[in-house]
Protein backbone atom coordinates (compact mmCIF):
# COMPACT_ATOMS: atom_id res chain seq x y z
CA UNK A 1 14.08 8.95 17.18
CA UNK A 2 12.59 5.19 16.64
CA UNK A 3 14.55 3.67 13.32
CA UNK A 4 12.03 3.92 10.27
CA UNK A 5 11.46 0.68 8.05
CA UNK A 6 13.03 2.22 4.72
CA UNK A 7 10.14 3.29 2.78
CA UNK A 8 11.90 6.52 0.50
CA UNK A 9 14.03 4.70 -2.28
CA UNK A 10 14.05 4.92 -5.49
CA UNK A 11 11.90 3.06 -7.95
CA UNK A 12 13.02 -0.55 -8.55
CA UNK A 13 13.36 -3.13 -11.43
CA UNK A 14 11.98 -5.95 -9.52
CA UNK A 15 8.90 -6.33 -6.96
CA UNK A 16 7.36 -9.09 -4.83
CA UNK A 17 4.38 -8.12 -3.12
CA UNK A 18 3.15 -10.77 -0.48
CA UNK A 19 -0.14 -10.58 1.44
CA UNK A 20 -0.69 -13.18 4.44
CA UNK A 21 -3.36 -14.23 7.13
CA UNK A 22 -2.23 -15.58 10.03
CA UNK A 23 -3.27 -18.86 11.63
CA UNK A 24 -5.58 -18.57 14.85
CA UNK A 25 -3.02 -19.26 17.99
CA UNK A 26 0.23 -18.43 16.38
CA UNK A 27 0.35 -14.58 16.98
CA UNK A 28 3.38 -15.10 19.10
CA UNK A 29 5.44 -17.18 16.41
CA UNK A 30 4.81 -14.32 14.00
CA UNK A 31 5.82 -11.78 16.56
CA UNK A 32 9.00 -13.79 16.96
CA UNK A 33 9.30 -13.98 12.80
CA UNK A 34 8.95 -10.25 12.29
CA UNK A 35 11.44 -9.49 14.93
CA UNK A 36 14.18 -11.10 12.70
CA UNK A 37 12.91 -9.45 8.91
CA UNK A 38 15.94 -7.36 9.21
CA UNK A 39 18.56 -10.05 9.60
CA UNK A 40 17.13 -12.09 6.72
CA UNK A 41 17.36 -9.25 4.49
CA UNK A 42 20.79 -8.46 5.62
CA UNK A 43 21.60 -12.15 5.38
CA UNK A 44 20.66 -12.27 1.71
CA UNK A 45 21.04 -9.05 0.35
CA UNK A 46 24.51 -8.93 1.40
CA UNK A 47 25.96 -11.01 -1.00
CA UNK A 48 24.73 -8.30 -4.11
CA UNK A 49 24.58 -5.03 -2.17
CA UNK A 50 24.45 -3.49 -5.35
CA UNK A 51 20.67 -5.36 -6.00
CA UNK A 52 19.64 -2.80 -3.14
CA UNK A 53 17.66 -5.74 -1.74
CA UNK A 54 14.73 -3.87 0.97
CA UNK A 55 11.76 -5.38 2.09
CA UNK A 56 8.56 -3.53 4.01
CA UNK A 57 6.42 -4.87 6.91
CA UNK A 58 2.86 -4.06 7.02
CA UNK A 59 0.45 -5.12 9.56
CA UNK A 60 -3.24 -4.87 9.16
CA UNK A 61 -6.24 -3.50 11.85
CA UNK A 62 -7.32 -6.72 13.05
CA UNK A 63 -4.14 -8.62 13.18
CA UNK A 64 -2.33 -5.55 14.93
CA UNK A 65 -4.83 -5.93 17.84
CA UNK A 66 -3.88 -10.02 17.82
CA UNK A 67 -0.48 -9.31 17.75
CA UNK A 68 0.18 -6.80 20.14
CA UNK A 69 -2.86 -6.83 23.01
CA UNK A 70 -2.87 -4.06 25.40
CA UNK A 71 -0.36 -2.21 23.32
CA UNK A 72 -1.13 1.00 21.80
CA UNK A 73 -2.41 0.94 18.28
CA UNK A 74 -1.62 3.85 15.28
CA UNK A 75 -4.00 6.38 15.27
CA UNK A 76 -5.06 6.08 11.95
CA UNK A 77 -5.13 1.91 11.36
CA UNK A 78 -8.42 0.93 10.19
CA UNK A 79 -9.79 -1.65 7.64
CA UNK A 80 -9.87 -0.02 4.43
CA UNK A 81 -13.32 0.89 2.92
CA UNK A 82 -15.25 -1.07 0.13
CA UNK A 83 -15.66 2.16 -2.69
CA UNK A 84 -18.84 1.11 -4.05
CA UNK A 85 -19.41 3.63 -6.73
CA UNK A 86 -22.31 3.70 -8.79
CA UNK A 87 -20.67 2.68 -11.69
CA UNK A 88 -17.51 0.70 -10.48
CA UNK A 89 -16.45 -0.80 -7.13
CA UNK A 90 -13.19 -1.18 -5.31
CA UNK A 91 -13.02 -4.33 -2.57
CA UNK A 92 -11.67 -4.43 0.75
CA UNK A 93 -10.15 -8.18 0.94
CA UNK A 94 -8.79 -10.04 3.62
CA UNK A 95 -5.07 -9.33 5.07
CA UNK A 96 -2.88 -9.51 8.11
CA UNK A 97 0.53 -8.85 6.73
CA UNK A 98 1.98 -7.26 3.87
CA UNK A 99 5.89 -8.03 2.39
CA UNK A 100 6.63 -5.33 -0.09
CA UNK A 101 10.01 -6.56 -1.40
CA UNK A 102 11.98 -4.89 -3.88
CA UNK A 103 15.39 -4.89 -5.44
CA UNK A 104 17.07 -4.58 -8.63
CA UNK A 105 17.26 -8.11 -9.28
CA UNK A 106 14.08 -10.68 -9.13
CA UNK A 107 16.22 -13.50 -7.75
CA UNK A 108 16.87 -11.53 -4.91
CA UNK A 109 13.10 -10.74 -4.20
CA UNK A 110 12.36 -14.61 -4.87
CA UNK A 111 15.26 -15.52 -2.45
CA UNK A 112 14.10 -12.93 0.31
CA UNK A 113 10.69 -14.05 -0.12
CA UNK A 114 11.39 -17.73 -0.02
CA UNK A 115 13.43 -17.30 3.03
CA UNK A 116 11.09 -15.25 5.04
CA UNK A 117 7.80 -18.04 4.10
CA UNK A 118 9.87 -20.24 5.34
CA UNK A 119 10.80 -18.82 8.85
CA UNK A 120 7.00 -17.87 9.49
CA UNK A 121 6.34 -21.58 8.55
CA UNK A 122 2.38 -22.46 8.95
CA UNK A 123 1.73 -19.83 11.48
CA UNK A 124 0.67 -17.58 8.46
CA UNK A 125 -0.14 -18.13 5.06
CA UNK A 126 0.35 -16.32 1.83
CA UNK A 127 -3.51 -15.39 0.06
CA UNK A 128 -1.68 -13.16 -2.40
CA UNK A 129 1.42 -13.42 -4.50
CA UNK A 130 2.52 -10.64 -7.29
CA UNK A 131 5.51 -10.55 -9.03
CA UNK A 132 6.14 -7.02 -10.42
CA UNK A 133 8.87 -6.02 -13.05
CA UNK A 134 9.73 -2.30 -14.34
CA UNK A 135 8.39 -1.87 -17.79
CA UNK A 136 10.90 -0.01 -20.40
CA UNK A 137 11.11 3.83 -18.43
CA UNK A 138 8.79 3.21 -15.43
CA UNK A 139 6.09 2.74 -17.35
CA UNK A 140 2.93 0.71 -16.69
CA UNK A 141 1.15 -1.90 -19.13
CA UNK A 142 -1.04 0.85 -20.39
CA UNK A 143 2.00 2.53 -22.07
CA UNK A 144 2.47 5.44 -19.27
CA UNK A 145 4.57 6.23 -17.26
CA UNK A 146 3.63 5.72 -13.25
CA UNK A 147 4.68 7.96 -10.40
CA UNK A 148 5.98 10.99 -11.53
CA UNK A 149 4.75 12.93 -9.04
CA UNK A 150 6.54 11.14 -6.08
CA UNK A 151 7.75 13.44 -3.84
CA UNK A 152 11.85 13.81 -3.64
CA UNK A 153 14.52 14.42 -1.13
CA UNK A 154 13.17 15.73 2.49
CA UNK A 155 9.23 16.11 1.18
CA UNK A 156 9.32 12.25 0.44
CA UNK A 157 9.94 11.52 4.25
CA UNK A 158 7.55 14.32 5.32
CA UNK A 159 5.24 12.74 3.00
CA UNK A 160 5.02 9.13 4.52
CA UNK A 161 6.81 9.58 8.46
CA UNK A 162 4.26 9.68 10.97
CA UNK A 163 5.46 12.94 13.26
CA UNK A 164 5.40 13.05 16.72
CA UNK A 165 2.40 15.36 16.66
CA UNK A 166 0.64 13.23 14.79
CA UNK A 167 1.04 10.09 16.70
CA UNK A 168 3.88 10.21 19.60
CA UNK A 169 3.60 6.20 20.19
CA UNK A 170 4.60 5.32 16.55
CA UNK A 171 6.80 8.79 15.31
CA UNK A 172 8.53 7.23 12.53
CA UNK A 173 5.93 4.91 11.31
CA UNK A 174 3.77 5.08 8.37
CA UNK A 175 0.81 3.79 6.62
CA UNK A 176 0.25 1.90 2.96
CA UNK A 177 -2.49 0.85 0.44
CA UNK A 178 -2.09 -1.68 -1.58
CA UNK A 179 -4.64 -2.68 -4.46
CA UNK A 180 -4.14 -5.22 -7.47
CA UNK A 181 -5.90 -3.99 -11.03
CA UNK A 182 -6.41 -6.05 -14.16
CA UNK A 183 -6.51 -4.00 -17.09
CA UNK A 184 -8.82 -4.59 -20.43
CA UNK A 185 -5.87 -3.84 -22.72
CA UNK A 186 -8.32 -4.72 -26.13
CA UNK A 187 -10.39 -1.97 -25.04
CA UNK A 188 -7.77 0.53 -23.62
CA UNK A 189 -5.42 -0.07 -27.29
CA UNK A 190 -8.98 0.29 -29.27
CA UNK A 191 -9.02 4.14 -28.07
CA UNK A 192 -6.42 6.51 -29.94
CA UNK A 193 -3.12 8.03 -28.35
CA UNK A 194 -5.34 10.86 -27.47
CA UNK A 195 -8.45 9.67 -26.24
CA UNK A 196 -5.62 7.47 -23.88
CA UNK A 197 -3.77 10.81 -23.21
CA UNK A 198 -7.16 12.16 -21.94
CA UNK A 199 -8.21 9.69 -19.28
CA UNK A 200 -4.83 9.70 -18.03
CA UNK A 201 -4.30 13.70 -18.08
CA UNK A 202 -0.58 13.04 -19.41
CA UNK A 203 0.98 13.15 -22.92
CA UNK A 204 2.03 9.68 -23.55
CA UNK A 205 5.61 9.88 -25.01
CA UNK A 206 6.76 13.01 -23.02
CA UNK A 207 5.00 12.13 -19.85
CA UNK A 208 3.87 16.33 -19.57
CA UNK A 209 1.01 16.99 -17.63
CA UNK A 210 -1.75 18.26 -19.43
CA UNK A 211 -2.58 22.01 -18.82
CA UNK A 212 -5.56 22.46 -16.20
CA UNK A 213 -7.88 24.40 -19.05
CA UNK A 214 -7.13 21.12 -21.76
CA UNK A 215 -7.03 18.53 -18.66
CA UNK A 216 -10.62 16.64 -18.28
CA UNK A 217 -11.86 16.44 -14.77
CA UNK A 218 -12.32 12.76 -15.05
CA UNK A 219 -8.65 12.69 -15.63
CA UNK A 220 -7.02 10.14 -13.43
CA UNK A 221 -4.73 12.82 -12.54
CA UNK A 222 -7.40 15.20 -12.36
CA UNK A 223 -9.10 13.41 -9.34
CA UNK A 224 -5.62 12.31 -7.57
CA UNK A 225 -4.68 16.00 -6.91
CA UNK A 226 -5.50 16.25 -3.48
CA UNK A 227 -4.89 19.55 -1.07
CA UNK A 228 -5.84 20.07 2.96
CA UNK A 229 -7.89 22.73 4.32
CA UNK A 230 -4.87 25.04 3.40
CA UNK A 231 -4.77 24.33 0.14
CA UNK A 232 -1.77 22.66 0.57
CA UNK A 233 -1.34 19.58 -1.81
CA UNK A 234 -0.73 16.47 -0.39
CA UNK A 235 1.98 14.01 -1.08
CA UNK A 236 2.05 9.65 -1.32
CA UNK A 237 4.84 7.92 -2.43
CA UNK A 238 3.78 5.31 -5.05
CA UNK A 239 5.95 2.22 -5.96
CA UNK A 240 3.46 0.71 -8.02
CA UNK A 241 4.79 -2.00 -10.63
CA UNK A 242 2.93 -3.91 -13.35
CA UNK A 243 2.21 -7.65 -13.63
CA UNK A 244 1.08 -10.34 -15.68
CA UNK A 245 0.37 -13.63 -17.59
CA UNK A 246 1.00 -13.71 -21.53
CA UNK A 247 -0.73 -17.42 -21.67
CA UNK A 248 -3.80 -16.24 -19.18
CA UNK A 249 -4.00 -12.82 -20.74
CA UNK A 250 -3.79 -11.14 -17.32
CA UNK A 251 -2.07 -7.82 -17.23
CA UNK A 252 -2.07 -5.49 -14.75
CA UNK A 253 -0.55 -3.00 -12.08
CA UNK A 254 -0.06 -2.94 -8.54
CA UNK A 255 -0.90 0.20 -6.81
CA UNK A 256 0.96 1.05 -3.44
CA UNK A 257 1.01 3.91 -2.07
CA UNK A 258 2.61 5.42 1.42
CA UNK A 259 1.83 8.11 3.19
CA UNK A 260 1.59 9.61 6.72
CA UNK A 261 -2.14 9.67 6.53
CA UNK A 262 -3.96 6.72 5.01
CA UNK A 263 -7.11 9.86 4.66
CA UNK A 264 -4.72 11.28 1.65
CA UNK A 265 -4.64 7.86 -0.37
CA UNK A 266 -8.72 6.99 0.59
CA UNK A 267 -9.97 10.38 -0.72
CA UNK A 268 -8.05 9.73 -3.82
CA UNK A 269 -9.97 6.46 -3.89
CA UNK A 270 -13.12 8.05 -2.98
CA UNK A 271 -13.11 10.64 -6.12
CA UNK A 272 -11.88 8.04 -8.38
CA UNK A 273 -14.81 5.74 -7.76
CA UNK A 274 -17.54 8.10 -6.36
CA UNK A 275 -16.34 11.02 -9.05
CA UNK A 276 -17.03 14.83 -8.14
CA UNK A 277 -18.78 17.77 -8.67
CA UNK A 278 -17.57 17.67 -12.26
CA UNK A 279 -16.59 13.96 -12.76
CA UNK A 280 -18.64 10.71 -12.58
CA UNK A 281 -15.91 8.93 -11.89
CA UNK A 282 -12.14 8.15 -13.06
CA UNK A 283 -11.97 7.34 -16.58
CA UNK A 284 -9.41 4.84 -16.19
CA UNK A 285 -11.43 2.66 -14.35
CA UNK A 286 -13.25 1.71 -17.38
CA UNK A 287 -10.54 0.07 -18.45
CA UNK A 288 -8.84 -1.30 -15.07
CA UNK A 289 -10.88 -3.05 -12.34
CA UNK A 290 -9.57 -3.24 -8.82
CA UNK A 291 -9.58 -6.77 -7.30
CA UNK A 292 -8.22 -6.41 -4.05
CA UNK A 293 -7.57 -3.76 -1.48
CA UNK A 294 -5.86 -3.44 1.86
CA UNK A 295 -4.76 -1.01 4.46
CA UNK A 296 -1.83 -1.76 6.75
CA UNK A 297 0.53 0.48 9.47
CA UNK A 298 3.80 0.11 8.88
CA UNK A 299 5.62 0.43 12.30
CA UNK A 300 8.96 1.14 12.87
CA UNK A 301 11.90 -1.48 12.71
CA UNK A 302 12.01 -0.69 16.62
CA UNK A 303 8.89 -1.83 16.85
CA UNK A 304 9.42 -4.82 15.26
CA UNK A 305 12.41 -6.20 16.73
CA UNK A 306 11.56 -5.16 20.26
CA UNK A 307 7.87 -4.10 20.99
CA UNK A 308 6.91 -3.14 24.28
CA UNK A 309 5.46 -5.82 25.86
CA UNK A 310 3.23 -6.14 28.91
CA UNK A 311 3.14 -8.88 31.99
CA UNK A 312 1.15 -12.05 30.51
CA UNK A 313 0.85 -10.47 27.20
CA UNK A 314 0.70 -13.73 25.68
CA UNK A 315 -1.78 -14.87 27.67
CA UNK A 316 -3.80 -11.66 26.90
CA UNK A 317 -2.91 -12.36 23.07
CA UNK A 318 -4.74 -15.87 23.25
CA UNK A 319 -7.38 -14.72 25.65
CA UNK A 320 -7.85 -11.84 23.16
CA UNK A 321 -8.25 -14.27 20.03
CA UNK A 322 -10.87 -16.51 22.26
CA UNK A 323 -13.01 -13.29 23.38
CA UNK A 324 -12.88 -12.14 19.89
CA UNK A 325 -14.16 -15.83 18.13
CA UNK A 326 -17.06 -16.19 20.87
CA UNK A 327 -17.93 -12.41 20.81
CA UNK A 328 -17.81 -12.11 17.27
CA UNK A 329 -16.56 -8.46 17.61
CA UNK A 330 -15.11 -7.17 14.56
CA UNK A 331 -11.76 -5.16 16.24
CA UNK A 332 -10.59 -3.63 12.78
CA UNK A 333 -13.27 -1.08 13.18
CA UNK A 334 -11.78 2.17 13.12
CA UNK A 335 -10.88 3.25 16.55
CA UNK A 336 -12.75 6.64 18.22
CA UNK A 337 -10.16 9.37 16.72
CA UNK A 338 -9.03 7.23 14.05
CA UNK A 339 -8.30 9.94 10.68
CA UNK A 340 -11.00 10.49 8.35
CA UNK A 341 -10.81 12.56 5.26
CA UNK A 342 -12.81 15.44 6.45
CA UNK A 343 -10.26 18.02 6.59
CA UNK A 344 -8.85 16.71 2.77
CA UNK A 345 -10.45 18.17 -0.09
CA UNK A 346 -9.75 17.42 -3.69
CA UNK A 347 -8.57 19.87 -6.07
CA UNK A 348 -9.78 18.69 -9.53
């Protein structure tokens, strides 16, 4: 069984969440950089094992097909959709990489982070930067808590670990959305605890689920209850963690979410900014405004630190990056077979 990147672990106090393109021609110095993630994180979080220092590699569609040429690519990678609802829109911005660092201490985030900008050096570039903190008991700037419903124990891993039946070349891998929100706090603290507890579908001190006969159906909860064909609800594992500027006025959380099927997370996205049957859309997102979005895999530390490699593959990688910039081919177009959300329903 191919060693997982550790995705299940518990919620932490401290967050940096990097986002990179990499620079035309220098696929095979960021090939060599990923393979040694692991022994910079060992290197520094060492010293404060306690900080439970862990850091996540993500790799986007079009960089995966850069990076590894001729290789097999995860079933289910694909840019992620621009939701273009007809009241409010989620973007699909640019990405190669993703560093999801966590630990219970920001000085060891900033440290990791620091260390592993400067082993990639200018063969890739950081476009996005967000420092998250825990707020009081998990909760997010809007005064609620965020991610009670993770999964626990053995559904957590079923929940985000990519199964051989799924996907034999990458058992053990998974897949994550990330997305950065603003919120309009003036607005959101003008409505009353209620009128807040009803767009969320949560009591705000007790963090109780509202009944289903008292929950609305634009709930945010409401339209992120998603079952299979089944009727078997599915499960993500959210480590979102607010942000922010006092002196800008920016506040904010950042969503991201694993699971074993990107599908689960995107049909959330689709009822929150298409809406349902019985909801125009999520009622929180009149008061929080998605500004980016990405989709990465998240392969397995095997992968990593020793892909498979091919005869001439870097040759192929740079012959691969010239086809692509005369052809203008777009190769993060989901592959034939790549998961949809056809088979997902939602069960608001």
């Amino acid at each position: 069984m191919p060693e997982s990147q550790v995705i299940v672990a518990e919620p932490s106090a401290a967050g940096i969440f990097l986002v990179l393109l990499i620079a035309p021609g220098r696929e095979s110095d960021v090939r060599d950089a990923l393979t040694e993630v692991g022994g910079v994180r060992r290197s520094v979080g060492f010293r404060v094992p306690e900080a439970r220092l862990g850091c996540v590699v993500g790799i986007g569609s079009e960089a995966w097909d850069r990076l590894y040429p001729g290789l097999p690519r995860p079933a289910a990678l694909h840019e992620l959709p621009v939701y273009e609802g007809p009241v409010h829109r989620a973007p699909s911005t640019p990405g190669d990489l993703l560093m999801h660092i966590r630990a219970e201490r920001m000085d060891m985030c900033f440290e990791l982070a620091q260390r592993l900008t400067e082993r990639l050096g200018d063969a890739a570039t950081v476009i996005d930067e967000v420092h998250g903190f825990r707020s009081f008991d998990e909760r997010d700037l809007l005064g609620f808590v965020d991610g009670t419903e993770n999964p626990e124990g053995q559904g957590a891993v079923q929940a985000v670990m990519v199964t051989e039946a799924d996907d034999p070349e990458f058992t053990g891998s998974s897949y994550v959305i990330v997305q950065k929100y603003l919120h309009d706090l003036t607005a959101w603290d003008a409505l009353t605890t209620e009128e807040q507890e009803r767009a969320i579908g949560r009591t705000k001190l007790s963090d109780l689920e509202m009944a289903d006969d008292v929950k609305p159906p634009d709930s945010h909860i409401a339209l992120n209850v998603i079952e299979d064909e089944h009727g078997e609800e599915q499960d993500i594992m959210r480590f979102n963690l607010p942000f922010g500027s006092v002196g800008t006025r920016e506040f904010g959380t950042y969503f991201i979410g694993y699971a074993k099927d990107p599908a689960v997370i995107e049909q959330m996205l689709q009822n929150m900014f298409y809406g349902t049957d019985d909801a125009a859309h999520d009622r929180i997102l009149d008061f929080s405004t998605a500004i980016t979005g990405n989709l990465f895999a998240v392969p397995t530390v095997d992968w990593l630190e020793d892909p498979p490699s091919e005869p001439g593959s870097d040759a192929v990688a740079d012959a691969g990056a010239s086809a692509r910039e005369a052809s203008g081919s777009d190769p993060g177009d989901p592959p034939d077979g790549s998961l949809g959300v056809g088979s997902l329903r939602s069960a608001s």
